[in-house]
Protein backbone atom coordinates (compact mmCIF):
# COMPACT_ATOMS: atom_id res chain seq x y z
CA UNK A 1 -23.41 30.23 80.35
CA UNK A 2 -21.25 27.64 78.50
CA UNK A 3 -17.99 28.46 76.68
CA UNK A 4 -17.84 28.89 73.10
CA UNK A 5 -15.65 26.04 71.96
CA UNK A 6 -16.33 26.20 68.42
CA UNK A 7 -13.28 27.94 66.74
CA UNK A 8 -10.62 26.19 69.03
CA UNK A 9 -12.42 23.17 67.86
CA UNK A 10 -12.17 24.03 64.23
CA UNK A 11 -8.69 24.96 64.70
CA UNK A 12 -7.37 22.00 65.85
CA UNK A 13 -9.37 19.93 63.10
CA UNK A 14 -7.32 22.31 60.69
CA UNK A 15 -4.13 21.23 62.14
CA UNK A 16 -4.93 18.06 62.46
CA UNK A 17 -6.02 17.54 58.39
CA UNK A 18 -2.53 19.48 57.43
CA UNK A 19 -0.30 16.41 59.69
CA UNK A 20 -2.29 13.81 57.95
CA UNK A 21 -1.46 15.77 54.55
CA UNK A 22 1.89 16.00 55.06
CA UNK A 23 2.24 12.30 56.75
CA UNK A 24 0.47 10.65 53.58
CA UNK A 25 3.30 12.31 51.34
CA UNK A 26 6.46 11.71 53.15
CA UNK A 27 4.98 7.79 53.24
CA UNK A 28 4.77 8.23 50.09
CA UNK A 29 8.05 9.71 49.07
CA UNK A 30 9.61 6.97 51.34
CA UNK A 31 7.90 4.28 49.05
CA UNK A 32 7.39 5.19 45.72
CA UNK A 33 11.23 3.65 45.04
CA UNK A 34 10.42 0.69 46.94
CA UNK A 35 6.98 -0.04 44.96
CA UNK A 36 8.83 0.81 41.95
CA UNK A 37 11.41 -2.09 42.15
CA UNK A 38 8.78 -4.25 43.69
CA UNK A 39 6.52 -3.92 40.32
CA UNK A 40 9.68 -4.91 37.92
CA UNK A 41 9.83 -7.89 40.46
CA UNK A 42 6.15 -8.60 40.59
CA UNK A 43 5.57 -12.13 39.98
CA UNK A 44 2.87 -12.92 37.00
CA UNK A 45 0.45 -15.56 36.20
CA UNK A 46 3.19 -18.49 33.68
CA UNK A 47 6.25 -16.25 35.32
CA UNK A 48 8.95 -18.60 35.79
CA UNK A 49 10.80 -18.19 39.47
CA UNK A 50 12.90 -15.50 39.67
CA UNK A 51 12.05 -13.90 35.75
CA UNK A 52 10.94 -10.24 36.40
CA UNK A 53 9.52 -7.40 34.03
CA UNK A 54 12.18 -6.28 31.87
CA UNK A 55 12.91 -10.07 30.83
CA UNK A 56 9.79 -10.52 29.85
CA UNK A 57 9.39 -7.31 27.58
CA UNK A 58 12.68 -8.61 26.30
CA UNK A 59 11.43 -11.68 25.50
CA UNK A 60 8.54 -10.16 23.72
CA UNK A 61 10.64 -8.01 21.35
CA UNK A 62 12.68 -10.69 20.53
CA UNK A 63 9.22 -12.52 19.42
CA UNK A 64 7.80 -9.70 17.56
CA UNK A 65 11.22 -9.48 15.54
CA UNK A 66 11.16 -13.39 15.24
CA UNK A 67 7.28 -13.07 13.62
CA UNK A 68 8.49 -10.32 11.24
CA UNK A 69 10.92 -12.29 9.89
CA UNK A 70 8.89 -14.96 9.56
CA UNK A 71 6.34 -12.71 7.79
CA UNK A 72 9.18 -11.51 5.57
CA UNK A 73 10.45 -15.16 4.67
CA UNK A 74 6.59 -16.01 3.71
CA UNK A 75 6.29 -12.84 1.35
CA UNK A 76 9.10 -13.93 -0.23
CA UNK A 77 8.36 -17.30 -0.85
CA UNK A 78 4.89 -15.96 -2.93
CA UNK A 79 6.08 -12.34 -3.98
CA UNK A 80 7.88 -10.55 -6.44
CA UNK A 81 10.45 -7.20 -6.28
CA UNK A 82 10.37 -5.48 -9.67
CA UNK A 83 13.67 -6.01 -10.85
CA UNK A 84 16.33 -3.32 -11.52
CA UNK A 85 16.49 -3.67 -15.44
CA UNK A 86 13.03 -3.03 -15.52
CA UNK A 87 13.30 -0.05 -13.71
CA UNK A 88 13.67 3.60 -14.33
CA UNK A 89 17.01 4.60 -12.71
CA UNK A 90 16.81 8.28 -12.64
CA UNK A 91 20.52 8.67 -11.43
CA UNK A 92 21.93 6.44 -14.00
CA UNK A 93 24.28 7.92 -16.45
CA UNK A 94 23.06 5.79 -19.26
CA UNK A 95 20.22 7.44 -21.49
CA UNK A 96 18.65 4.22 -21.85
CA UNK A 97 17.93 4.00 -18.41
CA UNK A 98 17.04 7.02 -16.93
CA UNK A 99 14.76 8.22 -19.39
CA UNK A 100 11.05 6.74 -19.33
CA UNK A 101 10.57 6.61 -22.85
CA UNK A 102 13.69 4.97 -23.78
CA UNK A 103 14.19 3.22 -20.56
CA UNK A 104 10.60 1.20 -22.12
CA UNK A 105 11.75 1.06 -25.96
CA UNK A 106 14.77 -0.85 -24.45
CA UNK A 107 13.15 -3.32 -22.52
CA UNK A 108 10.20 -3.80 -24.48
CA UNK A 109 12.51 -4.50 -27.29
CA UNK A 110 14.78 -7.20 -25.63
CA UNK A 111 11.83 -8.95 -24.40
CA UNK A 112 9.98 -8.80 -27.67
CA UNK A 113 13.50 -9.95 -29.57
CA UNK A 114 14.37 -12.70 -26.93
CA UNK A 115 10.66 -14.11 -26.64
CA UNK A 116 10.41 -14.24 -30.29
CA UNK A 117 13.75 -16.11 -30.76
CA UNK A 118 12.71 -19.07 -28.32
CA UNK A 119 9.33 -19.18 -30.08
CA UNK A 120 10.63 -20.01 -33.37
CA UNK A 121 13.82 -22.26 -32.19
CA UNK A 122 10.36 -23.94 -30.60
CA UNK A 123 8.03 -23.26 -33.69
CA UNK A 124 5.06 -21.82 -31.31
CA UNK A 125 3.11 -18.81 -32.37
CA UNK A 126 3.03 -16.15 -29.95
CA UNK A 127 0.78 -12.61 -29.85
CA UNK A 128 3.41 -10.34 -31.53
CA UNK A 129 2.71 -7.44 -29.59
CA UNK A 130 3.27 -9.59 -26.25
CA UNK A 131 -0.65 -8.40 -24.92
CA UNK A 132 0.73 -4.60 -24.79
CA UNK A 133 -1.61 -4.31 -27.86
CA UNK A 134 0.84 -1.21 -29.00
CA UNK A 135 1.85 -0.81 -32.92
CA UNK A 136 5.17 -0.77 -33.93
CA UNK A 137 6.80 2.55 -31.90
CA UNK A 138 4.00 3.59 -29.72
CA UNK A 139 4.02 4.05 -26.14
CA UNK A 140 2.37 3.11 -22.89
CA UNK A 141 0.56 6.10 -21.51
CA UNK A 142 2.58 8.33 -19.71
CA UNK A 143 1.11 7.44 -16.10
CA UNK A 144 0.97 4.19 -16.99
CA UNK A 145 4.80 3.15 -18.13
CA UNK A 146 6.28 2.62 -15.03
CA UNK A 147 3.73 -0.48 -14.00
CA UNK A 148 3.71 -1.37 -17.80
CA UNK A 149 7.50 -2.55 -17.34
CA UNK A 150 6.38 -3.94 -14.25
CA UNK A 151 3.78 -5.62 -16.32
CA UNK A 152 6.92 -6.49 -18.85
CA UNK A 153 8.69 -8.36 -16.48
CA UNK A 154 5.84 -10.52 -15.50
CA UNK A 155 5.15 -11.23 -19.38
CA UNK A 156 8.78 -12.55 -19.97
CA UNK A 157 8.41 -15.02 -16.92
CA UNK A 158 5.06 -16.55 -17.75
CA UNK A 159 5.67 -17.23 -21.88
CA UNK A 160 9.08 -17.95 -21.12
CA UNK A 161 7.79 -20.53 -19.07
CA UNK A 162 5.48 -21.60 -21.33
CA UNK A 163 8.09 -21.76 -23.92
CA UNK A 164 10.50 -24.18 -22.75
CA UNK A 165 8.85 -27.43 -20.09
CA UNK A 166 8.65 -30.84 -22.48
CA UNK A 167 7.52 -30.87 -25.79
CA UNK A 168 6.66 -27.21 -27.62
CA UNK A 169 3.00 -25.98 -27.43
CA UNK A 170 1.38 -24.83 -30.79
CA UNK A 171 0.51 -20.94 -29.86
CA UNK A 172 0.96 -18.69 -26.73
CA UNK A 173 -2.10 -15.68 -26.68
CA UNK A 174 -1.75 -12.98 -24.47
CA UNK A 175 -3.84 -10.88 -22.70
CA UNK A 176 -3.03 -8.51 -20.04
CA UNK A 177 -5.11 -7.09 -16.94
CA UNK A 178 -4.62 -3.97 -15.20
CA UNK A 179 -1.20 -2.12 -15.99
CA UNK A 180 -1.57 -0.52 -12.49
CA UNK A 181 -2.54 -3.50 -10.74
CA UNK A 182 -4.93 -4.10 -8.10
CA UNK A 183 -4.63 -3.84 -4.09
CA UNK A 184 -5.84 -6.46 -1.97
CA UNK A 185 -6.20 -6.46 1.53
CA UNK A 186 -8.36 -7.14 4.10
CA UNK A 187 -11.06 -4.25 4.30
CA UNK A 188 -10.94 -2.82 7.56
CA UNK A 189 -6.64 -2.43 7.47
CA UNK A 190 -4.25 -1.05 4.88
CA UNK A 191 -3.92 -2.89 1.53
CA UNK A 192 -1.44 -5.23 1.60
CA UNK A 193 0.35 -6.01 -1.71
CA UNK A 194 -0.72 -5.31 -5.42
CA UNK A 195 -1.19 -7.98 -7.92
CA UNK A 196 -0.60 -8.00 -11.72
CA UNK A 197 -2.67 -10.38 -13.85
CA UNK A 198 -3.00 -11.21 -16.99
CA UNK A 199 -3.70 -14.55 -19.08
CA UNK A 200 -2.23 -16.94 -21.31
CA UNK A 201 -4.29 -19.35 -24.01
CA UNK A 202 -2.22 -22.22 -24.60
CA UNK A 203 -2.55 -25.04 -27.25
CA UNK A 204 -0.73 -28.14 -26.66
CA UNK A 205 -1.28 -31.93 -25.45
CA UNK A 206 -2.53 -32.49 -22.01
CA UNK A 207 0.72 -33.59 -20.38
CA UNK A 208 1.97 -30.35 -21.63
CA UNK A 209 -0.03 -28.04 -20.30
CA UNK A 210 -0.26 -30.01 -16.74
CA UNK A 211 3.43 -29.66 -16.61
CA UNK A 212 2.71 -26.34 -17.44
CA UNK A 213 0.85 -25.59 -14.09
CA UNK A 214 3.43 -26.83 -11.80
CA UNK A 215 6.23 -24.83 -13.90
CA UNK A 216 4.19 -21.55 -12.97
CA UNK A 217 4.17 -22.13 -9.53
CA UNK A 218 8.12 -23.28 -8.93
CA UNK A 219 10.58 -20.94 -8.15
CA UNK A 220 14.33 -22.23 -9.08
CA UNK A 221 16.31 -20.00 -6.52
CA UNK A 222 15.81 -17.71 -3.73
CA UNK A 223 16.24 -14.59 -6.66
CA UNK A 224 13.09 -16.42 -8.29
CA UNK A 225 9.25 -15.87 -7.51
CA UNK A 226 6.51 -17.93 -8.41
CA UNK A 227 3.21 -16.55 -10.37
CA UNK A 228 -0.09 -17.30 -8.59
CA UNK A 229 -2.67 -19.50 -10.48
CA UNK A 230 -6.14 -17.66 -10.31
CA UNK A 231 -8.06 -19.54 -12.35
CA UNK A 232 -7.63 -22.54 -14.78
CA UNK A 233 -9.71 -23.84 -17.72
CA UNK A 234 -8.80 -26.81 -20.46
CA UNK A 235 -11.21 -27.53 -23.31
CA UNK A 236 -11.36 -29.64 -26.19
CA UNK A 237 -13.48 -29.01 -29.95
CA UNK A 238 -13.16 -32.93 -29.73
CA UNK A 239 -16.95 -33.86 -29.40
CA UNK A 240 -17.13 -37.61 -30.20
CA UNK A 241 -15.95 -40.73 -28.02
CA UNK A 242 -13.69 -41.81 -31.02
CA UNK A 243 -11.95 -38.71 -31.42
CA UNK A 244 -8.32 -38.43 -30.20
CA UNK A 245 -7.77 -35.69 -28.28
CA UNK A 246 -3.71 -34.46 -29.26
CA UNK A 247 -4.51 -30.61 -29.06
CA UNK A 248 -6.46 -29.22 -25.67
CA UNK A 249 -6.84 -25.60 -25.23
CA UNK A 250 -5.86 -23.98 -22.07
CA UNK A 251 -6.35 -21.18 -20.04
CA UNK A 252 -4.19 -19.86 -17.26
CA UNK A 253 -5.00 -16.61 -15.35
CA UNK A 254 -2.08 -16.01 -13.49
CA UNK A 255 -1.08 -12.92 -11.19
CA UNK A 256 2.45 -11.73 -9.82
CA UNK A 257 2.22 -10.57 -6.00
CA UNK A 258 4.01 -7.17 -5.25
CA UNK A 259 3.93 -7.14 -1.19
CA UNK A 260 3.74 -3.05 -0.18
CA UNK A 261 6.37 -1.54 2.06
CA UNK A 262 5.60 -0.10 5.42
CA UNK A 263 5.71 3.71 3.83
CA UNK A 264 3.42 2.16 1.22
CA UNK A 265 0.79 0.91 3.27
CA UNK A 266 0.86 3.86 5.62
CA UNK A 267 1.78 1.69 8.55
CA UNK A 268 4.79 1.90 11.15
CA UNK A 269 7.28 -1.52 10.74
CA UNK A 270 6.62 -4.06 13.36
CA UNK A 271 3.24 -2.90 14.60
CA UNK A 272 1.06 -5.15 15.61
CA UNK A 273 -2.67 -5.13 16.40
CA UNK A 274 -4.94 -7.60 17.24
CA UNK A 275 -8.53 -8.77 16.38
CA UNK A 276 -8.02 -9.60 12.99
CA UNK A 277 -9.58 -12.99 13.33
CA UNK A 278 -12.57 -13.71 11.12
CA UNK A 279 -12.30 -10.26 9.18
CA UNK A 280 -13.28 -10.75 5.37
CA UNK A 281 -10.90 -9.89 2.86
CA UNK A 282 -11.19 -8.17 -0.37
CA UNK A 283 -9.84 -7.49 -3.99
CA UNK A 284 -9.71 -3.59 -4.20
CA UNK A 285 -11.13 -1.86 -7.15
């Protein structure tokens, strides 16, 4: 009768699969700080000799900082910050310009005043109520006042502009767009600044309102910003060959660019994310 070798057998496997347990651990315990400073070493595909891990992510902050800058300097260049006098400065100690309604009488009125001045020093006609379409001591609506003095400082670039390049223009009409703006973005990300348009009709000779166009888009000092040209249209009621044609009509639709924060746009600084290439862009309702 042959011995029953079974459980010694079984035994020894047991001891035998709790040594190679515990020899697979200490190996690794011995090399896990080895493999560690081997991966910050690890040389990459473009790695110059020598450069290891931690350069490279420092390299790579640097250039993330270096494009947001860059990003920053380019908003600039074709935005706008709403300025502090048209602002409502809650903490100030002056009436005039903590308090909504009389922070807007007070700018509306200096606008109004100074606009109206140039115009007759340059003997144009310009929409009295400067587009607002308000009569005399009325008010924006409530939700709307703080963009309407954003809207106010827009209005005293462009017909200020109009009012003083070359020779004077015979009338300045005003029209305004959206007090609140619109948000434009591209339509799979958060928006990514709000524009302000509205529209001037211009009469005045051609070289006048040519000049015009290049005045809206020139921006005199870094505190400057320029207003975007959306669309353009000069006519004539000249309709014969042997007309002259002194007086064109033009029309400017122009638009200041507000560029959102980071807290506006719902977005962390500095993030990054790629596959934007080819996505469609949109004007937001």
């Amino acid at each position: 009768m042959a011995p029953d070798v079974s459980r010694p057998l079984a035994q020894a496997w047991g001891i035998l699969s709790v040594a190679v347990v515990i020899t697979v651990i200490g190996l690794w315990w011995w090399w896990e700080p080895a493999l560690a400073d081997r991966a910050a070493q690890v040389k990459q595909p473009g790695d110059k000799e020598g450069e290891d891990l931690t350069r490279r992510i420092a390299l790579q902050e640097t250039a993330i900082k270096q494009t947001a800058h860059s990003i920053e300097l380019l908003k600039s260049a074709t935005g706008f910050t709403v300025r502090k006098d048209f602002q409502i400065l809650t903490n100030s100690p002056n009436l005039k310009e903590r308090e909504p309604n009389a922070r807007w009488f007070d700018r509306y009125n200096a606008v109004k005043s100074a606009i109206q001045d140039l115009a007759r020093q340059r003997g144009t006609a310009v929409t009295p109520s400067l587009g607002f379409n308000l009569s005399e001591g009325s008010l924006p609506k409530p939700e709307d006042l703080v963009q309407s003095l954003v809207m106010l400082q827009l209005v005293e670039k462009a017909v200020t502009t109009a009012l003083t390049p070359g020779e004077p223009l015979d009338s300045v009409e005003i029209s305004l767009g959206d007090l609140r703006g619109r948000l434009t973005g591209n339509a799979q990300r958060p928006p990514l600044l709000r524009e302000f348009r509205l529209t001037l009709k211009v009469k005045g000779r051609l070289e006048n309102l040519l000049g015009l166009l290049h005045q809206f888009a020139d921006s005199k000092n870094d505190q400057d910003y320029p207003l975007v040209l959306c669309s353009a249209s000069i006519d004539s009621n000249n309709r014969s060959a042997k007309d002259d044609m002194p007086i064109l009509t033009g029309q400017f639709e122009l638009a200041g660019m507000r560029y959102l924060t980071a807290e506006e746009r719902g977005v962390k600084p500095l993030s990054l994310s790629g596959g934007d290439s080819g996505r469609r862009f949109f004007a937001r309702p």
